[in-house]
Protein backbone atom coordinates (compact mmCIF):
# COMPACT_ATOMS: atom_id res chain seq x y z
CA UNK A 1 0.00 0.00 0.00
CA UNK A 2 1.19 3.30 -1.08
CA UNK A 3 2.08 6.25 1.48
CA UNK A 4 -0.34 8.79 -0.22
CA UNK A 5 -3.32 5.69 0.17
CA UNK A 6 -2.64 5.14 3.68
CA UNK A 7 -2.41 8.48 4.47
CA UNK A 8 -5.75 8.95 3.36
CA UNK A 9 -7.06 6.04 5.04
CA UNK A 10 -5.42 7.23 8.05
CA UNK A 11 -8.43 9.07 9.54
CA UNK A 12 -10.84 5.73 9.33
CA UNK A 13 -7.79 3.28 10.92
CA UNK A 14 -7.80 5.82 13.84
CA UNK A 15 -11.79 5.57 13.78
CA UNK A 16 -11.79 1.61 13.55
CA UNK A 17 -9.68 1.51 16.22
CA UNK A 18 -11.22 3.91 18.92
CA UNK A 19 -14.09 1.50 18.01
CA UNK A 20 -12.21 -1.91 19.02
CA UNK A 21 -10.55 -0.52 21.59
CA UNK A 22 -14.11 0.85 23.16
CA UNK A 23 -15.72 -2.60 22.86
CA UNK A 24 -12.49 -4.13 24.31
CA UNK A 25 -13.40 -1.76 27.20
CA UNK A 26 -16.91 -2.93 27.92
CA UNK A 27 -15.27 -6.48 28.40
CA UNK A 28 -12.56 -5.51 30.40
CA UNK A 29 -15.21 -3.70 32.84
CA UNK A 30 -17.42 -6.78 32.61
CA UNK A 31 -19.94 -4.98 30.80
CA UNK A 32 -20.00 -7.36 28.21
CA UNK A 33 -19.39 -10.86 29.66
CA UNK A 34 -16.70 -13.42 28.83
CA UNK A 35 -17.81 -16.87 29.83
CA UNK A 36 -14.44 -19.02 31.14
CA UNK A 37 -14.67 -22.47 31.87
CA UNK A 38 -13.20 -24.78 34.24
CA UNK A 39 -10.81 -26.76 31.99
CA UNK A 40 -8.09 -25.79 29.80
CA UNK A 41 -9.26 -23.72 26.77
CA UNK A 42 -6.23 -22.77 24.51
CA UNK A 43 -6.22 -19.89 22.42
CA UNK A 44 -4.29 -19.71 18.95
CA UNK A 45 -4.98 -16.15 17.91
CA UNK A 46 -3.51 -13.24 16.15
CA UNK A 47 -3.81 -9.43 16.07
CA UNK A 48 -3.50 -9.20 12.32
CA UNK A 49 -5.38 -9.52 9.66
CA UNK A 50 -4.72 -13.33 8.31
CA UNK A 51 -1.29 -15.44 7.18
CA UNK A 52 0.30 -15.59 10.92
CA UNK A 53 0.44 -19.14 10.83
CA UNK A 54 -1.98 -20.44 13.41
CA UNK A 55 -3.09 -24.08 11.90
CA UNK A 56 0.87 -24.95 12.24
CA UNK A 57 0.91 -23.98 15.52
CA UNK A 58 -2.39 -25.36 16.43
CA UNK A 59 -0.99 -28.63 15.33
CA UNK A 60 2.12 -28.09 16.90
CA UNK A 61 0.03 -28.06 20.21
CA UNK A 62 -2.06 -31.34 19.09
CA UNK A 63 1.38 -33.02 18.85
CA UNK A 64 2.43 -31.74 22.08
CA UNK A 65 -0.76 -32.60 24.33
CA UNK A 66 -2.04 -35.68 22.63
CA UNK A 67 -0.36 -38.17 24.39
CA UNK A 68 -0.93 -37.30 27.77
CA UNK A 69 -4.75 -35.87 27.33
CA UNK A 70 -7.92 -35.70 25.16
CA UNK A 71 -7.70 -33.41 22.90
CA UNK A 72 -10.66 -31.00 21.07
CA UNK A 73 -10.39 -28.36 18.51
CA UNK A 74 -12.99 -25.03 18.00
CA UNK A 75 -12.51 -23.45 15.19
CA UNK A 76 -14.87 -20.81 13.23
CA UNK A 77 -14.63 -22.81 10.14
CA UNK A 78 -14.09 -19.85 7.66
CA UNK A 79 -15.43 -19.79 4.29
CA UNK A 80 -17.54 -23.08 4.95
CA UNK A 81 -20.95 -23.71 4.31
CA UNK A 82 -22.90 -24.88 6.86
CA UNK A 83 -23.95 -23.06 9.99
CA UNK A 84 -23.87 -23.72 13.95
CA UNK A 85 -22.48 -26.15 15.58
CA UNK A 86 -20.75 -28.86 13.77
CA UNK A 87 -18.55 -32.17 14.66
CA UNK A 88 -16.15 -33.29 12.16
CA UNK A 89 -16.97 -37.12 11.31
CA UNK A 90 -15.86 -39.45 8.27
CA UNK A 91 -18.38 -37.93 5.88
CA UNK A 92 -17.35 -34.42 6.69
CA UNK A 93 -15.82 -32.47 3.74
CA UNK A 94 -14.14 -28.85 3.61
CA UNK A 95 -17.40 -27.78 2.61
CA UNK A 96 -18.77 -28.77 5.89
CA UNK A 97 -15.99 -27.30 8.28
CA UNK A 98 -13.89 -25.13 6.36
CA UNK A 99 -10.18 -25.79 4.84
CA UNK A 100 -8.56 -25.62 8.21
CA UNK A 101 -10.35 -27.48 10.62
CA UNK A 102 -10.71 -30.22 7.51
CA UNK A 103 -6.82 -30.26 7.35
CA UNK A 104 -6.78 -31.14 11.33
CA UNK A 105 -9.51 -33.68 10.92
CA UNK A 106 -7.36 -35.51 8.12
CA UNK A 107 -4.23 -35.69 10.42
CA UNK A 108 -5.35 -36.26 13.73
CA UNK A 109 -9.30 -36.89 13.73
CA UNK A 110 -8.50 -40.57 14.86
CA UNK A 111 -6.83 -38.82 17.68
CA UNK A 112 -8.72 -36.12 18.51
CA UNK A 113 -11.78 -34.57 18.08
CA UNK A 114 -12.62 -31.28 15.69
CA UNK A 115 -15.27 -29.21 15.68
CA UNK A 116 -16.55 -25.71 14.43
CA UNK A 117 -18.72 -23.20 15.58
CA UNK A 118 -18.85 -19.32 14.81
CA UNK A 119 -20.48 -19.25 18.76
CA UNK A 120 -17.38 -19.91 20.48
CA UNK A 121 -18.91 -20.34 24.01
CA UNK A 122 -21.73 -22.31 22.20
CA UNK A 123 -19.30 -24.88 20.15
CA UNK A 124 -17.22 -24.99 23.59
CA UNK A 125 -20.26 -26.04 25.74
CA UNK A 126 -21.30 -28.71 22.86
CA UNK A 127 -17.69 -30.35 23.16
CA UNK A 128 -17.55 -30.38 27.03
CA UNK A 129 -21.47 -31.93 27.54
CA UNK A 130 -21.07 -34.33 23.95
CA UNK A 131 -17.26 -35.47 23.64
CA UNK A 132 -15.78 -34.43 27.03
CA UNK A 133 -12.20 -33.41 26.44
CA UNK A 134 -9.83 -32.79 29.11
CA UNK A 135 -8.16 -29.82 26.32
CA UNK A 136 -9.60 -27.31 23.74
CA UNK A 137 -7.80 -25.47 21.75
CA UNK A 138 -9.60 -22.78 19.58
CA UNK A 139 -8.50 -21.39 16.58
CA UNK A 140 -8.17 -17.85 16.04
CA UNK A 141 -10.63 -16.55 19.07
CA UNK A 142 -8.38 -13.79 20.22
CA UNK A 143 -10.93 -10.92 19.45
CA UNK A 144 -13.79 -12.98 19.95
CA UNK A 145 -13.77 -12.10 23.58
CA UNK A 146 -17.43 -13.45 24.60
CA UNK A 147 -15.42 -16.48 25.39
CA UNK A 148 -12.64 -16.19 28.42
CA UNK A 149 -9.50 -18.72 27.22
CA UNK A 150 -7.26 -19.89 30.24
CA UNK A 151 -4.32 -18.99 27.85
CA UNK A 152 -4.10 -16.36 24.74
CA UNK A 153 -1.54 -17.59 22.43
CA UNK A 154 -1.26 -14.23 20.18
CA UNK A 155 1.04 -14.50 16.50
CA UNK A 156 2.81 -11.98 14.84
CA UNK A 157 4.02 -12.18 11.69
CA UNK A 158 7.80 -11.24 11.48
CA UNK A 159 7.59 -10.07 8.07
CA UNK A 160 4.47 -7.84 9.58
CA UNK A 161 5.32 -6.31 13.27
CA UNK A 162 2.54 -4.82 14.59
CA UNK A 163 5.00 -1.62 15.62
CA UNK A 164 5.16 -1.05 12.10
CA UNK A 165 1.24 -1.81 11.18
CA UNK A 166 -1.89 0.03 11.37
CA UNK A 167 -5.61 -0.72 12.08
CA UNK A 168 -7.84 -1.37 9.37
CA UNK A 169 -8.33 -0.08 6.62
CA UNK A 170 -4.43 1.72 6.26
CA UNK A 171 -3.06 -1.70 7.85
CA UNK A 172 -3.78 -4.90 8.65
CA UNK A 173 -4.00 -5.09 12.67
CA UNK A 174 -7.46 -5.81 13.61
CA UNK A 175 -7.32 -3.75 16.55
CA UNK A 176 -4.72 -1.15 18.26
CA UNK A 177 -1.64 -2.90 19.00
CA UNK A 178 -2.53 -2.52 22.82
CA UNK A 179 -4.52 -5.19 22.77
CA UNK A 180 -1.72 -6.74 22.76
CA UNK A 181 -1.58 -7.03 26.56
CA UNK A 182 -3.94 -9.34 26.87
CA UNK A 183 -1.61 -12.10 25.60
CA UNK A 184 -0.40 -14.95 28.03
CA UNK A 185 2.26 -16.02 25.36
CA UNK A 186 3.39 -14.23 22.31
CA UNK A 187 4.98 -16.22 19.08
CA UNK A 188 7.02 -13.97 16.53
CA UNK A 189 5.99 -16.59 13.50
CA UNK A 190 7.86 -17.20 10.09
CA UNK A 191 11.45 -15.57 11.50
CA UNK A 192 14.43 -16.35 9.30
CA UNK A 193 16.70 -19.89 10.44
CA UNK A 194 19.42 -16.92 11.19
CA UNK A 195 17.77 -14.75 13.15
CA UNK A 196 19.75 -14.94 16.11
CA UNK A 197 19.74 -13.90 19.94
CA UNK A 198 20.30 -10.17 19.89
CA UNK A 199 18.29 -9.55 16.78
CA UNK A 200 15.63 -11.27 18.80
CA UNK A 201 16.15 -8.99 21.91
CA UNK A 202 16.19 -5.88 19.55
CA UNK A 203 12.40 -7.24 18.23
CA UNK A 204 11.26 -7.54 22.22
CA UNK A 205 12.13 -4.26 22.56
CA UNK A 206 10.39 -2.49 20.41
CA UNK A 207 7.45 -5.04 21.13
CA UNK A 208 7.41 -3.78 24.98
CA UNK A 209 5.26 -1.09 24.81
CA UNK A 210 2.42 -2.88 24.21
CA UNK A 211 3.82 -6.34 25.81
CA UNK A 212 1.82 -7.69 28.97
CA UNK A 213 5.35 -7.43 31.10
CA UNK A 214 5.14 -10.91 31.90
CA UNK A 215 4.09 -12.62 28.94
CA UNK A 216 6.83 -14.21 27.19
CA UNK A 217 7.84 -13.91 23.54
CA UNK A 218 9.15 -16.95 21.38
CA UNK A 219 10.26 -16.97 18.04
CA UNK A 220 9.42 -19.66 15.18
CA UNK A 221 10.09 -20.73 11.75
CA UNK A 222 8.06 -22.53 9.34
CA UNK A 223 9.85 -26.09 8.29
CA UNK A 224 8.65 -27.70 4.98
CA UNK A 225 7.92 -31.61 5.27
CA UNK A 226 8.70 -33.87 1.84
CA UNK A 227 6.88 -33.36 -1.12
CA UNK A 228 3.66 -35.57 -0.94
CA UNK A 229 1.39 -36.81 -3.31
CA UNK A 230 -2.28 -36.32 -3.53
CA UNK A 231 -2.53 -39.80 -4.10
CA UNK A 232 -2.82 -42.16 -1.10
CA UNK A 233 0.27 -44.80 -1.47
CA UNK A 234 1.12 -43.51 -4.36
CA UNK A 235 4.80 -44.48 -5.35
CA UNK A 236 6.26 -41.20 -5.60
CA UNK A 237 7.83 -39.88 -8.60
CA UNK A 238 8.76 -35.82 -7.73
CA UNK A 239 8.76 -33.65 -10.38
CA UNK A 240 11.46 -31.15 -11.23
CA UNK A 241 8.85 -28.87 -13.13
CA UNK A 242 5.70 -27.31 -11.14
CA UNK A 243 2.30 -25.02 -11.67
CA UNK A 244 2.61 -23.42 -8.23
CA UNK A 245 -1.10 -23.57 -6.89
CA UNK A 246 -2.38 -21.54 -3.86
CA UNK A 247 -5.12 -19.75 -2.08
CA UNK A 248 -3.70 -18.38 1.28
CA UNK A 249 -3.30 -15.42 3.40
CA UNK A 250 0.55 -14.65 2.47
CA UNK A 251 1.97 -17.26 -0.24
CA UNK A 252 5.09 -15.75 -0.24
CA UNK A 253 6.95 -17.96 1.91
CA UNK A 254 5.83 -21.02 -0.24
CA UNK A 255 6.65 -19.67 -3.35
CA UNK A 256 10.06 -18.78 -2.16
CA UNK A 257 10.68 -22.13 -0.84
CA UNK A 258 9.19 -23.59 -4.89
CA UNK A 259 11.18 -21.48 -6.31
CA UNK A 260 14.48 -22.71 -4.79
CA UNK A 261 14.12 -26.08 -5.22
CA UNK A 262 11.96 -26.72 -8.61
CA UNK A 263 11.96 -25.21 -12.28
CA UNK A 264 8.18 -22.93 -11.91
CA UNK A 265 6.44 -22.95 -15.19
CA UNK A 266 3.51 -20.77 -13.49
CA UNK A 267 2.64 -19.57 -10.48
CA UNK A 268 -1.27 -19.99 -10.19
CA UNK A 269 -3.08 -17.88 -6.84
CA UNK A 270 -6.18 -17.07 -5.63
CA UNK A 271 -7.17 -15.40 -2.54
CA UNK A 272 -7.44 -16.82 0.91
CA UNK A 273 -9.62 -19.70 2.06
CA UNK A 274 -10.78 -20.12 -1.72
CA UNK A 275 -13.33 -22.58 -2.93
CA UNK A 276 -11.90 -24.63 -5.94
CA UNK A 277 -14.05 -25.62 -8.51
CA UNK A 278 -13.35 -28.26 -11.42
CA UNK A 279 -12.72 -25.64 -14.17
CA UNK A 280 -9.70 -24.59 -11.70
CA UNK A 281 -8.27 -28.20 -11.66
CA UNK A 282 -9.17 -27.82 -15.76
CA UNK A 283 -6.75 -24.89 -16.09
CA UNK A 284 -3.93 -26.11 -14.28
CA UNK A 285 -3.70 -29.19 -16.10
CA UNK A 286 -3.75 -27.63 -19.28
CA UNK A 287 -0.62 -25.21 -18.06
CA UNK A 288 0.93 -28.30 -17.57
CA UNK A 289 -0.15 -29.63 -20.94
CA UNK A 290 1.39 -27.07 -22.21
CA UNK A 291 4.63 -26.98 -20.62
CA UNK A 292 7.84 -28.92 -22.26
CA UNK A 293 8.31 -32.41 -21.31
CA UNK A 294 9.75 -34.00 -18.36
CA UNK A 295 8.99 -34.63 -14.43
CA UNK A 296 5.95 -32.04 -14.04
CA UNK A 297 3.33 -31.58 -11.50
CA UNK A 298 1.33 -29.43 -9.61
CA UNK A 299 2.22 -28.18 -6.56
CA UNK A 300 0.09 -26.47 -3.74
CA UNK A 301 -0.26 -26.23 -0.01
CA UNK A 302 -1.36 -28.69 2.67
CA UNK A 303 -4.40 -26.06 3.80
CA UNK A 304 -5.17 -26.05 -0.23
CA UNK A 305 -4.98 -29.52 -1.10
CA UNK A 306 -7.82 -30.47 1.95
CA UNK A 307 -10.29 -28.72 -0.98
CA UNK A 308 -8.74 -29.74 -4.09
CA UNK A 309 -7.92 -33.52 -3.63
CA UNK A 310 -11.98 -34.07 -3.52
CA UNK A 311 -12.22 -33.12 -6.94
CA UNK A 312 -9.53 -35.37 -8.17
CA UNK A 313 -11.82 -37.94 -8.51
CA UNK A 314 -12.95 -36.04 -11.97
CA UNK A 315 -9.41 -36.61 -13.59
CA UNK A 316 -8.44 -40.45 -13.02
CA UNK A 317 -5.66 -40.63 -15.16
CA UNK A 318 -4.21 -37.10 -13.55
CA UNK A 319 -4.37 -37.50 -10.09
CA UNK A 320 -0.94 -38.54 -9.90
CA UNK A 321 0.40 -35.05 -11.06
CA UNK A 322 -1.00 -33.39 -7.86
CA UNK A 323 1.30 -32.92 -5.36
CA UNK A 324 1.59 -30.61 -1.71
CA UNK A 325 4.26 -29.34 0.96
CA UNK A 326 3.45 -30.08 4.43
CA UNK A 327 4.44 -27.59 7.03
CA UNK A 328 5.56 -27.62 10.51
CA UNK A 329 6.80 -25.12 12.86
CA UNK A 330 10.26 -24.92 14.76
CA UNK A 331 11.63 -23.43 17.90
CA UNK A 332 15.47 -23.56 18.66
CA UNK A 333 16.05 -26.22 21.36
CA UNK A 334 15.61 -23.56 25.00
CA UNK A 335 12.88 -22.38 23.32
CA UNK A 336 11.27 -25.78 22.78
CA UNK A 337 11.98 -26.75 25.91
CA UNK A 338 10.55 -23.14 28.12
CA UNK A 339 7.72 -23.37 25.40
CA UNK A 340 6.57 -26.87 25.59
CA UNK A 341 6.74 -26.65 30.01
CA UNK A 342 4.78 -24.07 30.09
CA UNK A 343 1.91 -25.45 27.84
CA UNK A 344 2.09 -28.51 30.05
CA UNK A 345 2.25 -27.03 33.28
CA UNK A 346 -0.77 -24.55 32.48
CA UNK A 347 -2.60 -28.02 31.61
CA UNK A 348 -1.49 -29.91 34.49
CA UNK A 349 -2.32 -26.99 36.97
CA UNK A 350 -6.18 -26.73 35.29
CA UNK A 351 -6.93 -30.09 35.12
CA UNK A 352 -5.10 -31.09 38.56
């Protein structure tokens, strides 16, 4: 965004936020209620407007507290179709739940359970009286204060620091960066491998003024898994030539990471949480048609493969050319270790 366009926008970011910032008020003085509840409820949240990273981390949390308790995920379920309450079973399709919440149902709904609900408090009550989990985490509930979490895990995007951002519409914060304070935990997400000690203190800093003084921050960095085919046991045959495919919040990362390690014929995007159709799957393939011979393939995103494998079953004799790039997040080794306790002893201290 231009200076001259945020400049003008200027006067209706400083509007926007006196307006967050005055309902964030009527919480904080319990005129508007936040209902808590007796059991840990995990928040993955963020203060900016999308791409922070929260399904990573929110499976990053599944890994950690699966084996010692029952698990539950809340999420909105953004851009899906169906209303209310709504528990993710084997019939359930991205449709139903939305692309993220589908994505944690494929890799862990034998181990947990997943459910959405735009009704936080609602979808929370529904879990505790129909599955009874000893954990939920919810999924990006940080300004969705009707519901009290016993810890707010709050993202920012190191590419994006909120010191440098504005409300909406001349930035992308979704409220002032004072709200802020009312994070337990704060994750810098998608930092550089060499971003080292005192580049990390010098980011603190000029976090602090609107840092809860005893919340820590961590630092992470997004870690792509193998190439994996759409295709379940599919003997896999990587290609050196892609069609980049992808409908997130901030691709960037991704295509970086393509673009270092495969020959791009074209870089195909849509916008965030996007609903693929078969005349999408259509124009890929003929891209790739196109395209000289050799190894080639199409390659997209966990988050948008959840929505695009379903259609596969259209193109038999192509579904081996679809292929995606896991992701996982990283903390350096004190880190993990002062990261991971504290999730656990919050839990053990709730539940004990």
């Amino acid at each position: 965004m231009n200076v001259i366009l945020i400049g003008l926008l200027r006067p209706f970011s400083i509007l926007y936020g006196w307006i967050t910032s005055f309902r964030n008020l009527l919480f904080d003085w319990s005129i508007k209620s936040s209902k808590s509840f007796d059991l840990p409820v995990i928040n993955v949240g963020n203060i900016t407007v999308g791409g922070t990273g929260k399904s990573p981390h929110v499976e990053y949390l599944i890994r950690l507290l699966q084996p010692y308790y029952s698990l539950a995920t809340l999420s909105r379920g953004y851009g899906r179709k169906t209303k209310g309450y709504l528990l993710a079973n084997p019939h359930s399709t991205a449709e139903d739940l939305g692309d993220e919440p589908m994505q944690f149902y494929q890799k862990f709904g034998h181990q947990i359970s997943v459910a959405v609900s735009e009704k936080r408090v609602v979808g929370v009550s529904e879990l505790i009286t129909g599955v009874h989990p000893e954990v939920i985490i919810l999924d990006d509930a940080f300004q969705h204060r009707a519901i009290k979490p016993s810890l707010n895990i709050v993202l920012i995007d190191f590419q994006r620091p909120i010191f440098k951002d504005f409300p909406f519409p001349a930035g992308r914060l979704r409220e002032n960066r004072t709200g802020l304070k009312r994070a337990d935990i704060v994750i810098v997400s998608k930092c550089p491998d060499n971003f080292g000690k005192a580049q990390q203190q010098g980011f603190v800093q000029k976090l602090k003024p609107y840092l809860n003084e005893v919340s820590p921050v961590f630092f992470s960095t997004i870690q792509y898994g193998d190439v994996t085919s759409c295709i379940d046991d599919w003997v896999l045959q990587i290609p050196n030539k892609v069609v980049l495919l992808s409908g997130i919040a901030q691709p960037q990362l991704f295509e970086n990471y393509a673009k270092n390690t495969f020959e791009i014929i074209e870089n195909v995007v849509y916008p965030d949480h996007y609903s693929y159709t078969k005349a999408d799957i259509e124009k890929v393939l003929t891209i790739l048609e196109k395209a000289e011979t050799g190894a080639k393939g199409v390659l997209m995103t966990e988050k948008d493969m959840v929505k695009i494998k379903p259609l596969l079953a259209d193109f038999p004799d192509k579904q081996h050319l679809f292929y995606y790039l896991p992701i996982q997040i990283g903390f350096d080794d004190n880190q993990k270790k002062q990261f991971d306790e504290l999730i656990l002893n919050h839990c053990q201290m709730r539940i004990s």
